[in-house]
Structures are given as structure tokens and as C-alpha cells.
Protein backbone atom coordinates (compact mmCIF):
# COMPACT_ATOMS: atom_id res chain seq x y z
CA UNK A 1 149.55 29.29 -38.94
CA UNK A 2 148.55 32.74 -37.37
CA UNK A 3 151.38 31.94 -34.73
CA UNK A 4 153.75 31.40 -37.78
CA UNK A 5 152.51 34.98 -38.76
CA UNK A 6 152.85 36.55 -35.93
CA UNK A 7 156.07 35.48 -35.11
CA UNK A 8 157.44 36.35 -38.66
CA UNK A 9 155.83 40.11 -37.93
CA UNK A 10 157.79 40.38 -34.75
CA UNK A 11 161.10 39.17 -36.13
CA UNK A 12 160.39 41.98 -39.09
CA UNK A 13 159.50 44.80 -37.24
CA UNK A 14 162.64 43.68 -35.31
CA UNK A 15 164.71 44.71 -38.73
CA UNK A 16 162.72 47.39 -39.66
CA UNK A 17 163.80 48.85 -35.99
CA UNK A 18 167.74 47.62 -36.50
CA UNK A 19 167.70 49.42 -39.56
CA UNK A 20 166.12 52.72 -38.14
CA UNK A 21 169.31 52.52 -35.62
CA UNK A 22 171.45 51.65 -38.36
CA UNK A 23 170.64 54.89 -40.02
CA UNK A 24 171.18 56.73 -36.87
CA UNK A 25 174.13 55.23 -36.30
CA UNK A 26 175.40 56.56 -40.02
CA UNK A 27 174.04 60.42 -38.84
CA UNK A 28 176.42 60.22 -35.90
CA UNK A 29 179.37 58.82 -37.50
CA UNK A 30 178.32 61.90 -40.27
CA UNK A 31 177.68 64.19 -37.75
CA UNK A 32 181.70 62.82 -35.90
CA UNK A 33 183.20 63.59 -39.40
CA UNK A 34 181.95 66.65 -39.59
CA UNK A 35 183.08 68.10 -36.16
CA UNK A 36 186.47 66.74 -37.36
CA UNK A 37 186.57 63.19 -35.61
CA UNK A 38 188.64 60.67 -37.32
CA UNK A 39 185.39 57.79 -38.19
CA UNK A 40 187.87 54.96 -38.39
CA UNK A 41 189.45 56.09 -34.91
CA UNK A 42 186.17 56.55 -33.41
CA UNK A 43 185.01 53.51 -34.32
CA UNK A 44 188.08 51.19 -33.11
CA UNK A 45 187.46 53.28 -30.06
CA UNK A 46 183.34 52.34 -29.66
CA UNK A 47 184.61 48.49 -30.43
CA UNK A 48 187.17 48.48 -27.75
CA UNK A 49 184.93 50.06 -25.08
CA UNK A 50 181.59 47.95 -26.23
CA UNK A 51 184.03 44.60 -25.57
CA UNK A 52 185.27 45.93 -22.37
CA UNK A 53 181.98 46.21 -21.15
CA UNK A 54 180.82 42.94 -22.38
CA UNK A 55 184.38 41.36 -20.53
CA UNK A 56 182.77 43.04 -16.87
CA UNK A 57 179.23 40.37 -17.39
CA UNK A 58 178.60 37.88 -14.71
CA UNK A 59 179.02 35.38 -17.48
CA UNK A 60 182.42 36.54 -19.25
CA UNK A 61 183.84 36.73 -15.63
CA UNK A 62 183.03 33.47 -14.88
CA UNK A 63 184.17 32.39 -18.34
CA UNK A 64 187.61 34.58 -18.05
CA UNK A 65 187.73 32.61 -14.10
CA UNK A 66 187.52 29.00 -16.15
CA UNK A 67 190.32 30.35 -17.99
CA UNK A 68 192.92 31.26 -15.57
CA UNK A 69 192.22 28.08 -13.65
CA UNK A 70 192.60 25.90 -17.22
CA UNK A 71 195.96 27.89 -17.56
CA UNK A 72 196.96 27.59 -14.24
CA UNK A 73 196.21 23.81 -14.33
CA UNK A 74 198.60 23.51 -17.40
CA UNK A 75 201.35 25.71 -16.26
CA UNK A 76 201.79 23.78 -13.32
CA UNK A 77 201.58 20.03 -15.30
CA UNK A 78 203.94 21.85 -17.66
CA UNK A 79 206.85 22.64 -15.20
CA UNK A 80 206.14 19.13 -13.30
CA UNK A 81 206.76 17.43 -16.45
CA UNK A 82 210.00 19.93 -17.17
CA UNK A 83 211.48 18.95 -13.82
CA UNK A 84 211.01 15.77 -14.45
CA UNK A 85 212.65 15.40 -17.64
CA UNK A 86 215.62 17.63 -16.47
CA UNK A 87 215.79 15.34 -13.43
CA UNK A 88 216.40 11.97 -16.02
């Protein structure tokens, strides 16, 4: 049971730390507003950075790589199976 414990203390100190970044998170946004920085704006534009950067991992360009090969794969079965029903 005192591994129970001590793996419920981690996980909450693990909140208790989210929400002290949560709060700073707020001050900025606050602090944004204040200078005269649209929040909203600011905020689609922290999103669409944050997934950009997640697109550049190893893993998402391997992932993206699957993709294009999947697509690829069906693009050309698609026009094979085009010319062949224009050719009947």
C-alpha cells in the first residue's frame, strides 16, 4: 500500500504543479491584454505554432510518411480502376 501512496502523491503534486502553470499561463494572457494583444488572436496563434512543432517529431513524420504512401497507394488504384472502366 505505501507504493499505492506514493504513487497517488506523485500524480498530485503533478496537479498541484499544472495548476501553478495554469495560473501563470492566465498572468500572461492578463499581462497580453493589457499591452493591447488581442487574447483570442494570441491564442489561435500559440495553438497553431505548438501543432507545428509537434508535426516536425520523429514520430508525426513518420506518421505524416505512412500517410502520403496510403494516399499515394489509393490514388494510383483509383485511376487504374477509372481507366479501366472508361476502357469497357
Amino acid at each position: 500500500m505505501s507504493d499505492l501512496r506514493a504513487i497517488m502523491d506523485d500524480i498530485l503534486a503533478t496537479h498541484a504543479e499544472e495548476d501553478e502553470i495554469r495560473d501563470a499561463r492566465k498572468a500572461f494572457y492578463a499581462d497580453a491584454q493589457e499591452a493591447g494583444i488581442d487574447k483570442a488572436a494570441l491564442g489561435l496563434a500559440i495553438r497553431t505554432i505548438r501543432a507545428r512543432r509537434k508535426q516536425e517529431t520523429p514520430a508525426a513524420l513518420e506518421k505524416q510518411s505512412k500517410a502520403d504512401q496510403y494516399v499515394e497507394q489509393y490514388d494510383a488504384l483509383h485511376v487504374h480502376v477509372r481507366a479501366r472502366e472508361e476502357a469497357a
